[in-house]
PDB file of N, CA and C in Angstrom:
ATOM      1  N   UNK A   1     108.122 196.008 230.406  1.00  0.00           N
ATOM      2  CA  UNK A   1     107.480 194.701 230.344  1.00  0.00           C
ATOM      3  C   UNK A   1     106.223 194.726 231.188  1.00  0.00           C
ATOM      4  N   UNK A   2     105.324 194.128 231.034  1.00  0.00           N
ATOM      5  CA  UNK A   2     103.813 194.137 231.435  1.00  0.00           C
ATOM      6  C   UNK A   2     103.516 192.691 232.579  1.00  0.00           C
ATOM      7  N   UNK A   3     103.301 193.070 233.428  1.00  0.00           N
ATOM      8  CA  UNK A   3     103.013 191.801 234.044  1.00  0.00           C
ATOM      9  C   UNK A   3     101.837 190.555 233.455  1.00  0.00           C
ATOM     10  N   UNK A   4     102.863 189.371 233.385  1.00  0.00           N
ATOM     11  CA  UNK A   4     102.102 187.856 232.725  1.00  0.00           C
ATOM     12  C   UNK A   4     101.908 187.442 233.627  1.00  0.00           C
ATOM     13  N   UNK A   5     100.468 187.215 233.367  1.00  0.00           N
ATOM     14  CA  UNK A   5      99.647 186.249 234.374  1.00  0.00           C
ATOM     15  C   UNK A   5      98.216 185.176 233.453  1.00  0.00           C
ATOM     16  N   UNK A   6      98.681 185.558 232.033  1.00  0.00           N
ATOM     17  CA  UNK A   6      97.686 184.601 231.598  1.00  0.00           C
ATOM     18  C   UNK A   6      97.997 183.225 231.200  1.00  0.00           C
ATOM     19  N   UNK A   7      97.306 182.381 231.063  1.00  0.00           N
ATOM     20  CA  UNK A   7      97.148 181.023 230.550  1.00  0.00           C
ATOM     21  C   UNK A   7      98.585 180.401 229.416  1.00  0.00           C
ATOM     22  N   UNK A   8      98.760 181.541 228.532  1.00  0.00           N
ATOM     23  CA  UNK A   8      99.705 181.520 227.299  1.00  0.00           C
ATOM     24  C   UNK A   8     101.346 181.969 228.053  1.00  0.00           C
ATOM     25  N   UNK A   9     100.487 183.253 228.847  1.00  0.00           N
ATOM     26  CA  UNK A   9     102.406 183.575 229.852  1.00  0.00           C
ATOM     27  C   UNK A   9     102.676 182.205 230.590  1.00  0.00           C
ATOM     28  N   UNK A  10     102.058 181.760 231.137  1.00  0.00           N
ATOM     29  CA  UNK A  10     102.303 180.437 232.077  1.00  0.00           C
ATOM     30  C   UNK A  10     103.226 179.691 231.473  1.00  0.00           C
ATOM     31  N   UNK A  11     102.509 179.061 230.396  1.00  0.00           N
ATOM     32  CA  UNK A  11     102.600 178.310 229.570  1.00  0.00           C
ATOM     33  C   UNK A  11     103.829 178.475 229.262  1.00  0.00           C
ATOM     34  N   UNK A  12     104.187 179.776 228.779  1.00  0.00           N
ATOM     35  CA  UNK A  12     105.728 180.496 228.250  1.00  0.00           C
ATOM     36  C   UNK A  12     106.999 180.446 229.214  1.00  0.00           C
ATOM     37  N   UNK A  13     106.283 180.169 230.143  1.00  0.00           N
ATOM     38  CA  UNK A  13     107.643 179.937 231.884  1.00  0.00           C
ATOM     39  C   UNK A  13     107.901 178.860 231.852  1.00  0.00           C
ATOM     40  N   UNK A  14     106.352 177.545 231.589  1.00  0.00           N
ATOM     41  CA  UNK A  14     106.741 176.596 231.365  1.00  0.00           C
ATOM     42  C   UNK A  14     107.956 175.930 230.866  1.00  0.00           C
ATOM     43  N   UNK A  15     107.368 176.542 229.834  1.00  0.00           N
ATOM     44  CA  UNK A  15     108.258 176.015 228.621  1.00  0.00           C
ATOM     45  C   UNK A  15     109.732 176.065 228.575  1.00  0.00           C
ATOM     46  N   UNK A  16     110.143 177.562 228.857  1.00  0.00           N
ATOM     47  CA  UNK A  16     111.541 177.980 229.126  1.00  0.00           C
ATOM     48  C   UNK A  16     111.995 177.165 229.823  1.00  0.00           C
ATOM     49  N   UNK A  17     111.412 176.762 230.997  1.00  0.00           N
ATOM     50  CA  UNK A  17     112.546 176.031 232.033  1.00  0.00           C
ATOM     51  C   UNK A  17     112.408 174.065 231.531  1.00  0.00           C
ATOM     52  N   UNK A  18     111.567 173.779 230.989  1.00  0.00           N
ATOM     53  CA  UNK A  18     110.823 172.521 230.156  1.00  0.00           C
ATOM     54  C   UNK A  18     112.191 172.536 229.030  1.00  0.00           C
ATOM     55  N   UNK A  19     112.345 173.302 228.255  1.00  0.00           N
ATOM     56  CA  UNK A  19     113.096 173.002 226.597  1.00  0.00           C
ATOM     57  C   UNK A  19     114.649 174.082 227.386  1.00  0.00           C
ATOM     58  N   UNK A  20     114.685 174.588 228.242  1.00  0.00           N
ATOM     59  CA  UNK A  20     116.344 175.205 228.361  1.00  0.00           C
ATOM     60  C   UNK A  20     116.354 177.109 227.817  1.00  0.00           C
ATOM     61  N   UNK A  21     116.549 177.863 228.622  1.00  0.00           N
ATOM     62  CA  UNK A  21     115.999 179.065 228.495  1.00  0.00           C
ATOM     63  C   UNK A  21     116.505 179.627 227.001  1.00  0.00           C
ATOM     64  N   UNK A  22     117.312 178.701 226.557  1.00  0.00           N
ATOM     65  CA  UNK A  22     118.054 179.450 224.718  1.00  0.00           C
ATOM     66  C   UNK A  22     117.223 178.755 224.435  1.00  0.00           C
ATOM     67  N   UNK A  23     116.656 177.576 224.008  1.00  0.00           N
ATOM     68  CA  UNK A  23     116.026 176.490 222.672  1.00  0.00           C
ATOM     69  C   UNK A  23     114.950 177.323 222.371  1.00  0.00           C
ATOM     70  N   UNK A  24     115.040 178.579 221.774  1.00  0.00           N
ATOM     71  CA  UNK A  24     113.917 179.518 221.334  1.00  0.00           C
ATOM     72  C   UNK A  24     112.945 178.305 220.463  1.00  0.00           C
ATOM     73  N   UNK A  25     113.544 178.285 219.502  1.00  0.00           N
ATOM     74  CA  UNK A  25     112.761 177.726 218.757  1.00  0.00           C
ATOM     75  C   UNK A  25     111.924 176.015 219.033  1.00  0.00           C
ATOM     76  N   UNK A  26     112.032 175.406 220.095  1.00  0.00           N
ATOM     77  CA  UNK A  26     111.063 174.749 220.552  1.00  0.00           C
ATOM     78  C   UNK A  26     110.055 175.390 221.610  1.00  0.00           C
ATOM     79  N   UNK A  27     110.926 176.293 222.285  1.00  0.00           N
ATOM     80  CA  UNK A  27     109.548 176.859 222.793  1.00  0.00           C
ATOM     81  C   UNK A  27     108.714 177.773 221.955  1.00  0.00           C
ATOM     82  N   UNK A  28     108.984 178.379 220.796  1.00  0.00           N
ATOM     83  CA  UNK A  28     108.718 179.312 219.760  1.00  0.00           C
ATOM     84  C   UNK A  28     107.049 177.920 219.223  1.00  0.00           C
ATOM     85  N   UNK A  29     107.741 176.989 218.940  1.00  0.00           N
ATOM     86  CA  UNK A  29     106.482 176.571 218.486  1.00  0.00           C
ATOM     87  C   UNK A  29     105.552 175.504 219.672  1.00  0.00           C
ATOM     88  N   UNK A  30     106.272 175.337 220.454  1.00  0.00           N
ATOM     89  CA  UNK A  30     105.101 174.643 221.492  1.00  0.00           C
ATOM     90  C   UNK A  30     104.162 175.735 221.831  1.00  0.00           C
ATOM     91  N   UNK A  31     104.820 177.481 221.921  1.00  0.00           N
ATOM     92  CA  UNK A  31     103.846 178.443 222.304  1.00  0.00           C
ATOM     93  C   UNK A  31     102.929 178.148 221.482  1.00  0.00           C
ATOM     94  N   UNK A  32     103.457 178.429 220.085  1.00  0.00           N
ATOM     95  CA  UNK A  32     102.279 178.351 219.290  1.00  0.00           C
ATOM     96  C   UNK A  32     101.347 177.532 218.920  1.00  0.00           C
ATOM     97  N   UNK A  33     101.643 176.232 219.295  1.00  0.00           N
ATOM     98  CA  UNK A  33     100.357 174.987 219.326  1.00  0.00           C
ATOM     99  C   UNK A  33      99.483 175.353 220.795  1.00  0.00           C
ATOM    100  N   UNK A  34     100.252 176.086 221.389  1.00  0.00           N
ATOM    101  CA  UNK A  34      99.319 176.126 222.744  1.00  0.00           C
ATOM    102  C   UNK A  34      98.299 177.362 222.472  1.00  0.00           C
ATOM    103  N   UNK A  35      98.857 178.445 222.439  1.00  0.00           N
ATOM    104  CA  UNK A  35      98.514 179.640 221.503  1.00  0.00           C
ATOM    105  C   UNK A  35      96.938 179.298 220.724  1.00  0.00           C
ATOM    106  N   UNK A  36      97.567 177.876 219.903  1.00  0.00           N
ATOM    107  CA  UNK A  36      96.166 177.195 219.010  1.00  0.00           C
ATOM    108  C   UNK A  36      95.135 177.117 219.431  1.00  0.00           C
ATOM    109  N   UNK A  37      95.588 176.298 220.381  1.00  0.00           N
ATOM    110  CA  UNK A  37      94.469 174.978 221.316  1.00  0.00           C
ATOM    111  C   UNK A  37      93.851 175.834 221.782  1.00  0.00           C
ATOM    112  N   UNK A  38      94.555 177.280 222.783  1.00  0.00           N
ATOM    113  CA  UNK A  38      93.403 178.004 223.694  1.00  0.00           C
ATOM    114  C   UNK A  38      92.409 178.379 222.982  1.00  0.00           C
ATOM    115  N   UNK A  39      92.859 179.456 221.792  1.00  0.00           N
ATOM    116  CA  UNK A  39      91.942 179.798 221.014  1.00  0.00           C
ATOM    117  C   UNK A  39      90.520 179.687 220.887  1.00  0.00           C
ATOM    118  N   UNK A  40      89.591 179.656 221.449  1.00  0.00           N
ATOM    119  CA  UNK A  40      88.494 180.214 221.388  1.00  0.00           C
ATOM    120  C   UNK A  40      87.658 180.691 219.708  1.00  0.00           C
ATOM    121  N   UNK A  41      88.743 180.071 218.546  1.00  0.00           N
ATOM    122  CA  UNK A  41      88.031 180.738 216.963  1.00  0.00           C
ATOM    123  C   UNK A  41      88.127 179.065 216.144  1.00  0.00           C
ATOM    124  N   UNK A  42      87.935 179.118 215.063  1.00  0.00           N
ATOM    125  CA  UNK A  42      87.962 177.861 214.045  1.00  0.00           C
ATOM    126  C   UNK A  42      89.451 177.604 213.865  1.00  0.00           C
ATOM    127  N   UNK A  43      90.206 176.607 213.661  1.00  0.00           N
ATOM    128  CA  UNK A  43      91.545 176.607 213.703  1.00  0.00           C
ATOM    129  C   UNK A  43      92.274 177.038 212.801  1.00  0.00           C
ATOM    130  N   UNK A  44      91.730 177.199 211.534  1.00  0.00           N
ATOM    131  CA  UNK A  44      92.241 178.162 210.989  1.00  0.00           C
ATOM    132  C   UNK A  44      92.418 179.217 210.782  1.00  0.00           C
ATOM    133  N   UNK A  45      91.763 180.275 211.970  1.00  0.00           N
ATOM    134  CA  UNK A  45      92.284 181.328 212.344  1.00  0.00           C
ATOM    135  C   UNK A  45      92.731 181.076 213.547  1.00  0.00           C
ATOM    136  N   UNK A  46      92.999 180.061 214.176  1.00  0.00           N
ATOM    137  CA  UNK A  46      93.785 180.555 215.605  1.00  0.00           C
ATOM    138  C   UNK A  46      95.568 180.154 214.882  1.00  0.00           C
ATOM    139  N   UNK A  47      95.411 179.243 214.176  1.00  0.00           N
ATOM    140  CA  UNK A  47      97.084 179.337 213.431  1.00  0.00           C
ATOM    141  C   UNK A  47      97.210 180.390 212.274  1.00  0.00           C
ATOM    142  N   UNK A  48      96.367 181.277 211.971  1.00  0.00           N
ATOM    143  CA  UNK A  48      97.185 182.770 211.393  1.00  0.00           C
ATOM    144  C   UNK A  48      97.391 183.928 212.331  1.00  0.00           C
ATOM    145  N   UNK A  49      96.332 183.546 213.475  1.00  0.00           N
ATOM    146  CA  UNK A  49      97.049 184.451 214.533  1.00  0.00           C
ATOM    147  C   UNK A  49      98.135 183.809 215.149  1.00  0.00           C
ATOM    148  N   UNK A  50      98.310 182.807 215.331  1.00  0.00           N
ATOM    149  CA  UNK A  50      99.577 182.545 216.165  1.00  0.00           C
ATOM    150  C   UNK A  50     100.947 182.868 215.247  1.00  0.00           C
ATOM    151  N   UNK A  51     100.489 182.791 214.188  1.00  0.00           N
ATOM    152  CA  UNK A  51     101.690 183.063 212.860  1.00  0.00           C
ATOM    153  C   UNK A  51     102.018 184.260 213.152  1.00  0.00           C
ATOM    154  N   UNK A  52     101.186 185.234 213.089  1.00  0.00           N
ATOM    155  CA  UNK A  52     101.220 186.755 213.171  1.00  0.00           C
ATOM    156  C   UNK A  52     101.628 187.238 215.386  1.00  0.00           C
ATOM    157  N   UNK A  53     101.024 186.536 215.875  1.00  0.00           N
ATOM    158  CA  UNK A  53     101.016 187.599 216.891  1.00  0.00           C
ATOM    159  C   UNK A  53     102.541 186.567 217.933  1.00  0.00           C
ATOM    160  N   UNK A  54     103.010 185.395 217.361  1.00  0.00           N
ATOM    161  CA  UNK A  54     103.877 184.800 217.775  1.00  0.00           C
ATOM    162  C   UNK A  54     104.695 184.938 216.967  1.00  0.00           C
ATOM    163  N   UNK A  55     104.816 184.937 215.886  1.00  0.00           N
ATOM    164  CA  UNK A  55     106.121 185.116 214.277  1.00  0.00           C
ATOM    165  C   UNK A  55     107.147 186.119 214.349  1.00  0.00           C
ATOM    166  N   UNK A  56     107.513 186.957 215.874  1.00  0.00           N
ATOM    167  CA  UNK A  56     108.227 187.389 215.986  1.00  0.00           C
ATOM    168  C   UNK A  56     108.924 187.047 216.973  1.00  0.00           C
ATOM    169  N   UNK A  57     110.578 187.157 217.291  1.00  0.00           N
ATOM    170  CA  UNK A  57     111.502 186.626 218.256  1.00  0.00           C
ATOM    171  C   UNK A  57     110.315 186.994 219.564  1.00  0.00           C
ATOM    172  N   UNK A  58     110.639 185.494 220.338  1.00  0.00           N
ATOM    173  CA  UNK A  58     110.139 185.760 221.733  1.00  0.00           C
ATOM    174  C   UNK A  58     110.367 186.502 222.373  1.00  0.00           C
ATOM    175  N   UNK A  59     109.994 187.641 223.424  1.00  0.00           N
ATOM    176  CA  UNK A  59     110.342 187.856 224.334  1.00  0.00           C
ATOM    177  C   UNK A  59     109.036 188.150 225.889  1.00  0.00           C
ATOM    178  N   UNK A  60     109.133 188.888 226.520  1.00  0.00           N
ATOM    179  CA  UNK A  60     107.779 188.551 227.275  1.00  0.00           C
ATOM    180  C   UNK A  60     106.648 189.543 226.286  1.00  0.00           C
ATOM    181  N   UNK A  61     106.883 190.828 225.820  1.00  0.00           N
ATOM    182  CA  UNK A  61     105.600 191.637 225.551  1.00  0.00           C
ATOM    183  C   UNK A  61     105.141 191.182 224.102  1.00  0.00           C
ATOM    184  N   UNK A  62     105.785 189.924 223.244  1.00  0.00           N
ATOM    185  CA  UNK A  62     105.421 189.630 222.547  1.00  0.00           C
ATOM    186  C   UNK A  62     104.296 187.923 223.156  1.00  0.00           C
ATOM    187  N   UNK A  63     104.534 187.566 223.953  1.00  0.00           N
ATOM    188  CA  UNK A  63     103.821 186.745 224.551  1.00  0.00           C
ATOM    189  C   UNK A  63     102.508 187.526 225.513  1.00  0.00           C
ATOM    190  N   UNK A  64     102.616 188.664 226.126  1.00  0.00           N
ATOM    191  CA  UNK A  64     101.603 189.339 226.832  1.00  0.00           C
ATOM    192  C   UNK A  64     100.984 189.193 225.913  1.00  0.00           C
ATOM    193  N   UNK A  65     101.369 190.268 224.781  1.00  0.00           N
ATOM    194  CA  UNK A  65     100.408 190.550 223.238  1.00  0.00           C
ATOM    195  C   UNK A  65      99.457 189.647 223.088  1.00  0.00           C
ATOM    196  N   UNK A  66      99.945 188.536 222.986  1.00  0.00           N
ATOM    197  CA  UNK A  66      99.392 187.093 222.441  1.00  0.00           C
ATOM    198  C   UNK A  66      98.524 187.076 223.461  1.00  0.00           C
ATOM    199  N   UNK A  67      99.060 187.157 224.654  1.00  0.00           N
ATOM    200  CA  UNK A  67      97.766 186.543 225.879  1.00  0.00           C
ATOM    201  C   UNK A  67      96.759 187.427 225.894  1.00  0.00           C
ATOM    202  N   UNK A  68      96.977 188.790 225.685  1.00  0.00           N
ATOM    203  CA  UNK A  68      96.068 190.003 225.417  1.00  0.00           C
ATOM    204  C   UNK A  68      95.049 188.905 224.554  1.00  0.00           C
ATOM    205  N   UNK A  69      95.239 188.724 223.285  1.00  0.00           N
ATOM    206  CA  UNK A  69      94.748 188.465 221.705  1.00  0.00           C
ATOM    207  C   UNK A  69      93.478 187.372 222.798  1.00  0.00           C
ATOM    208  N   UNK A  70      94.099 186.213 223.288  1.00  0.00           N
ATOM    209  CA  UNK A  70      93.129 185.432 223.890  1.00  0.00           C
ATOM    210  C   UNK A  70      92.068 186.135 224.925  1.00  0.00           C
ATOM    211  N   UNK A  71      92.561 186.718 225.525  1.00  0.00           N
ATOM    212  CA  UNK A  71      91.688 186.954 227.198  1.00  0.00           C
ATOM    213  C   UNK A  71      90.461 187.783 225.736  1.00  0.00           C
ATOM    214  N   UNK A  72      90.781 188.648 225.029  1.00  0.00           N
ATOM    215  CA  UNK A  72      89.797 189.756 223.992  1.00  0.00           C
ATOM    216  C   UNK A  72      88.837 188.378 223.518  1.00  0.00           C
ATOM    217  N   UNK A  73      89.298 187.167 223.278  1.00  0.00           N
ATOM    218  CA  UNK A  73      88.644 186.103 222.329  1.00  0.00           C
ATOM    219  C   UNK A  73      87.710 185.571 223.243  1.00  0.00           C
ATOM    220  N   UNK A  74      88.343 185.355 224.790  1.00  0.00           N
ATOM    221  CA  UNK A  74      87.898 184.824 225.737  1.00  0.00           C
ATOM    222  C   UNK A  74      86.603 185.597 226.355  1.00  0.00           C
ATOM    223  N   UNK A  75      86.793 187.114 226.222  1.00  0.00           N
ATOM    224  CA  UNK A  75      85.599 187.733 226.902  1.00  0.00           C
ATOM    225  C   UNK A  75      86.397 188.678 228.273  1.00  0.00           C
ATOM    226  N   UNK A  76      87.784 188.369 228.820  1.00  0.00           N
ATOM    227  CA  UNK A  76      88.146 188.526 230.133  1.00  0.00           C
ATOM    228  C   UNK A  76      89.432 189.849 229.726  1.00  0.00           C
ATOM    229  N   UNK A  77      89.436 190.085 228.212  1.00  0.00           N
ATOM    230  CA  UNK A  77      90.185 191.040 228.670  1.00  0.00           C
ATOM    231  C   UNK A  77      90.169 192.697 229.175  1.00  0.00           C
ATOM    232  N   UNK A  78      91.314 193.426 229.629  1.00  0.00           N
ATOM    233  CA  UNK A  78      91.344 194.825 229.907  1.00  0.00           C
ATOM    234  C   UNK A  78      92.116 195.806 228.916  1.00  0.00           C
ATOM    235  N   UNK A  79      91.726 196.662 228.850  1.00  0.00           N
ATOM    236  CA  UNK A  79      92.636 197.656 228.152  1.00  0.00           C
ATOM    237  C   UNK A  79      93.853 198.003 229.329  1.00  0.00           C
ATOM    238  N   UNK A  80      93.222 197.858 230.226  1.00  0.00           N
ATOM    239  CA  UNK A  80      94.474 198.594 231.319  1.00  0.00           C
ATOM    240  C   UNK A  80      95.789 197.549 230.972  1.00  0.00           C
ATOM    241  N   UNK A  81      97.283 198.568 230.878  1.00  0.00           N
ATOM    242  CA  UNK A  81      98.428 197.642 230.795  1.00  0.00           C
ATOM    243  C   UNK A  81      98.588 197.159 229.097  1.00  0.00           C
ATOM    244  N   UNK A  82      97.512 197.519 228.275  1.00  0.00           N
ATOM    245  CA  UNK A  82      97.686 196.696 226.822  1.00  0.00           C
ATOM    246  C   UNK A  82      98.573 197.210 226.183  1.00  0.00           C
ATOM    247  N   UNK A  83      99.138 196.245 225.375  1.00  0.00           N
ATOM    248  CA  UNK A  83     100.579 196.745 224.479  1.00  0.00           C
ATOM    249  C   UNK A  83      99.508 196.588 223.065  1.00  0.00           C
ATOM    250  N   UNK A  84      98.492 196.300 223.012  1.00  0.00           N
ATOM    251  CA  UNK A  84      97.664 196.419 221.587  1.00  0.00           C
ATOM    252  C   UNK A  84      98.303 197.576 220.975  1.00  0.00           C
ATOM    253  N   UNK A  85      98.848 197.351 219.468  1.00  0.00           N
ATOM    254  CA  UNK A  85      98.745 198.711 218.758  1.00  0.00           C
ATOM    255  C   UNK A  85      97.798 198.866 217.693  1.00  0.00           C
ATOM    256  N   UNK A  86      97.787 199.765 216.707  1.00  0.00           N
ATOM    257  CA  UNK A  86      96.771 199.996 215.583  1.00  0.00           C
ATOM    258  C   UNK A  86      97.511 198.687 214.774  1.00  0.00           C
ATOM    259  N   UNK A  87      98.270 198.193 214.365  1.00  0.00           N
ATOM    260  CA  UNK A  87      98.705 196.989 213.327  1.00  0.00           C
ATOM    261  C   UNK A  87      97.966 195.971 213.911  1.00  0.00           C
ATOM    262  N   UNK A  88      97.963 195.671 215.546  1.00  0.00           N
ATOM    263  CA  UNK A  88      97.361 194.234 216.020  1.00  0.00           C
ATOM    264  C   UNK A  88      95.516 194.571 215.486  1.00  0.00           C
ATOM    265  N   UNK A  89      95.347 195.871 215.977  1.00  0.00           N
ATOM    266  CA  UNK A  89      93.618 195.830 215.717  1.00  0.00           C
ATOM    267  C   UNK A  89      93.470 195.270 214.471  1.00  0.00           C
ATOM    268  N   UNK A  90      94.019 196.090 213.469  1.00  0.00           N
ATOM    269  CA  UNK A  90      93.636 196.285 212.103  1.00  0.00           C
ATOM    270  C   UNK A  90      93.675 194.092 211.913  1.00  0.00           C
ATOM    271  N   UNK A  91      95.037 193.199 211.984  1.00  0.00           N
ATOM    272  CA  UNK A  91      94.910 192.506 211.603  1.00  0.00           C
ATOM    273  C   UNK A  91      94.001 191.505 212.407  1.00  0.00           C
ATOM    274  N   UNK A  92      93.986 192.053 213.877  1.00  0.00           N
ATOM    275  CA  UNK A  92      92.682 191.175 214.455  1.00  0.00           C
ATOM    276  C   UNK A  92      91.143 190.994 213.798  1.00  0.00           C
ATOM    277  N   UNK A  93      90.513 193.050 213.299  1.00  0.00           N
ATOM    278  CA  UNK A  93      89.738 193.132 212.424  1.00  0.00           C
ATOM    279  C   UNK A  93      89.554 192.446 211.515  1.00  0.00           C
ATOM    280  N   UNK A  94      91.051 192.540 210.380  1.00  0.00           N
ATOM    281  CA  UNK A  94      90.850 191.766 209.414  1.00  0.00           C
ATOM    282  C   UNK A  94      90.354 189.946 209.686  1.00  0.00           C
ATOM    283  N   UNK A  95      91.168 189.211 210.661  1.00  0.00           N
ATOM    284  CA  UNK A  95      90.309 188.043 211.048  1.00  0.00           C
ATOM    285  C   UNK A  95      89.409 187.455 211.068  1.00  0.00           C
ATOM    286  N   UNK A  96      88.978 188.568 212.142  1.00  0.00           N
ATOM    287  CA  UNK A  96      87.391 188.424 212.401  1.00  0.00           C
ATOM    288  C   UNK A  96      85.988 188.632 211.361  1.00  0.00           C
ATOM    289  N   UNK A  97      86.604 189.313 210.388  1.00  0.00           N
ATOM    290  CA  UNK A  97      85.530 189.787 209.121  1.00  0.00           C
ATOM    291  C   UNK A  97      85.587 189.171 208.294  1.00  0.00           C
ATOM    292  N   UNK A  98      87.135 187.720 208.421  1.00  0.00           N
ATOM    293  CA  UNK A  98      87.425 186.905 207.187  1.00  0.00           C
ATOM    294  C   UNK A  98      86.254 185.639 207.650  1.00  0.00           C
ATOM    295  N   UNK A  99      86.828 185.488 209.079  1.00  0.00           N
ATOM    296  CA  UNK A  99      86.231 183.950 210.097  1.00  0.00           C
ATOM    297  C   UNK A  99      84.624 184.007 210.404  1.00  0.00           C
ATOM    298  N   UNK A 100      84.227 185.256 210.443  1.00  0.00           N
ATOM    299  CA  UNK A 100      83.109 185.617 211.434  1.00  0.00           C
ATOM    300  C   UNK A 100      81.911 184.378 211.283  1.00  0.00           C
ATOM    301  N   UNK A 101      81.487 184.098 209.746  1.00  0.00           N
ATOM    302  CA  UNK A 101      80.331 183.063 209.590  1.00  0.00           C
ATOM    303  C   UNK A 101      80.819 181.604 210.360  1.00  0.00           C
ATOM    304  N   UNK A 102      82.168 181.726 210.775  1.00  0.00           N
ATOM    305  CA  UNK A 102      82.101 180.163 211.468  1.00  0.00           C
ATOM    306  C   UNK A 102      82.500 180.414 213.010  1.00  0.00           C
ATOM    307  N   UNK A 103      82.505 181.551 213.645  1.00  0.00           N
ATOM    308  CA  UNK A 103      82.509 182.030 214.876  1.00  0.00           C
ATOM    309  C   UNK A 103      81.281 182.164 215.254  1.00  0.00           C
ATOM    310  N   UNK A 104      81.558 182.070 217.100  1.00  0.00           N
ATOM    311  CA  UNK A 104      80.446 182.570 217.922  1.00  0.00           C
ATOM    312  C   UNK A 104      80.248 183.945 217.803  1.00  0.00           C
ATOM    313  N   UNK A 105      78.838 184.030 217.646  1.00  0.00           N
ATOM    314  CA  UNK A 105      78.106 185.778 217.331  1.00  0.00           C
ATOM    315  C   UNK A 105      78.813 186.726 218.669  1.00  0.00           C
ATOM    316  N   UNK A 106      78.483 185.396 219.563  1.00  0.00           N
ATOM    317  CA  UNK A 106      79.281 186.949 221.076  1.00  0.00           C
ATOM    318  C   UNK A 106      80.429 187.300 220.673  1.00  0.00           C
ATOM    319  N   UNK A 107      81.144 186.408 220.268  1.00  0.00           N
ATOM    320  CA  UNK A 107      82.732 186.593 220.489  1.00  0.00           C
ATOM    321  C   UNK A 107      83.221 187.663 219.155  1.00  0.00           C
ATOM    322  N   UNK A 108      82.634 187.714 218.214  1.00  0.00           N
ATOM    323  CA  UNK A 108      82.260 188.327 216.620  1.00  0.00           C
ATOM    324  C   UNK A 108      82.089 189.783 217.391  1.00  0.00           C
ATOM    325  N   UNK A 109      80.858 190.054 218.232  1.00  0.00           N
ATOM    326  CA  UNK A 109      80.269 191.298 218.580  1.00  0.00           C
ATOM    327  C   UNK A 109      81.168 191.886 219.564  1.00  0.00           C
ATOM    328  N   UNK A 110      81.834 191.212 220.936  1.00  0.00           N
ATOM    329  CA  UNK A 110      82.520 191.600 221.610  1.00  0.00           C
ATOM    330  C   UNK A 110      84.232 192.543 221.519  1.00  0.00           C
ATOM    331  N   UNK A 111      84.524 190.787 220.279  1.00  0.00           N
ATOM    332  CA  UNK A 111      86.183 191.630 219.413  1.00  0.00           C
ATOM    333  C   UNK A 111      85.772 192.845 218.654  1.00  0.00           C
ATOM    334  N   UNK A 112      84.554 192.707 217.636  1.00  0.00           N
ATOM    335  CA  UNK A 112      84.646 194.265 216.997  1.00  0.00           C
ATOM    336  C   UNK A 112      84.145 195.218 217.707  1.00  0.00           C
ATOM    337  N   UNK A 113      83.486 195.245 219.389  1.00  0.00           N
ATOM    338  CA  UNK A 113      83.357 195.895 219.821  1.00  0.00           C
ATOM    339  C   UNK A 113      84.678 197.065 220.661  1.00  0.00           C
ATOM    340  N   UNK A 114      85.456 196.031 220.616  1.00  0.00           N
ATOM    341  CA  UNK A 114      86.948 196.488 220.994  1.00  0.00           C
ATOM    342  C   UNK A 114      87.757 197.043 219.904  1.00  0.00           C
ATOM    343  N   UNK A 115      87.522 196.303 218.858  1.00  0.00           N
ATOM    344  CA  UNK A 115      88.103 197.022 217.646  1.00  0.00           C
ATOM    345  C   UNK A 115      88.082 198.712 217.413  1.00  0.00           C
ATOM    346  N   UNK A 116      86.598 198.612 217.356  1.00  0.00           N
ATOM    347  CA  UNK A 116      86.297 199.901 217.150  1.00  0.00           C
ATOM    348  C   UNK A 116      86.206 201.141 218.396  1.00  0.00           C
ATOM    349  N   UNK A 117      86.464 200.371 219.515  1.00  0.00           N
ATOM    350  CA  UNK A 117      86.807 201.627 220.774  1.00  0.00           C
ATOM    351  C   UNK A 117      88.445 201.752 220.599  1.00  0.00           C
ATOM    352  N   UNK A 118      89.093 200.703 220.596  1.00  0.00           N
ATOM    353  CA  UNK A 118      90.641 200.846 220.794  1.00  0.00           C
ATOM    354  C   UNK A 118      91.190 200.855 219.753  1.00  0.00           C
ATOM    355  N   UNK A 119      91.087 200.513 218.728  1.00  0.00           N
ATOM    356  CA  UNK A 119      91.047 200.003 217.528  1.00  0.00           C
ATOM    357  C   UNK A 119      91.646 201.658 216.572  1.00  0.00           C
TER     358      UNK A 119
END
């Protein structure tokens, strides 16, 4: 497990002790409206990523993942510690090449700049 310390992990501690550490599935989707909101893209790609990078049973490295996905959107993330694999690039890629005309140019240049080093 990877140490959480972002905005979305928080959020995910929150929640657990907020909805009762079993009620997966309310914290399953409060992550993912929160997941939304941070998002940094047009909202209709921040709810196919949350579909995709949350749509699997919780646990913490599926929430890092997710917080990874933001801090990359945000500008603040590291490779050091990343659980990114080639499936997350490829469908982050795909995203970004679907969304790009209604995204910010930095944030467009920065993700495929990561794409294509880690990617």
């Amino acid at each position: 497990m990877s140490f959480m310390n972002g905005d979305l992990s928080r959020a995910y501690k929150r929640l657990k002790k907020k909805n009762g550490w079993d009620n997966s599935e309310a914290i399953a989707a409060e992550l993912r409206e929160t997941m939304m909101r941070l998002a940094p893209v047009p909202m209709g790609m921040a709810e196919e990523m949350a579909d995709f990078y949350l749509g699997k049973p919780l646990d913490d490295d599926v929430v890092f993942k997710s917080d990874e996905i933001l801090e990359l959107l945000s500008g603040t993330w590291s490779s050091e510690n990343s659980l990114m694999e080639i499936d997350d690039w490829d469908f982050l890629k795909e995203q970004v090449n679907a969304w790009a005309l209604e995204m910010d140019m930095d944030v467009v240049t920065d993700v495929m700049k990561a794409v294509v080093s880690y990617g």
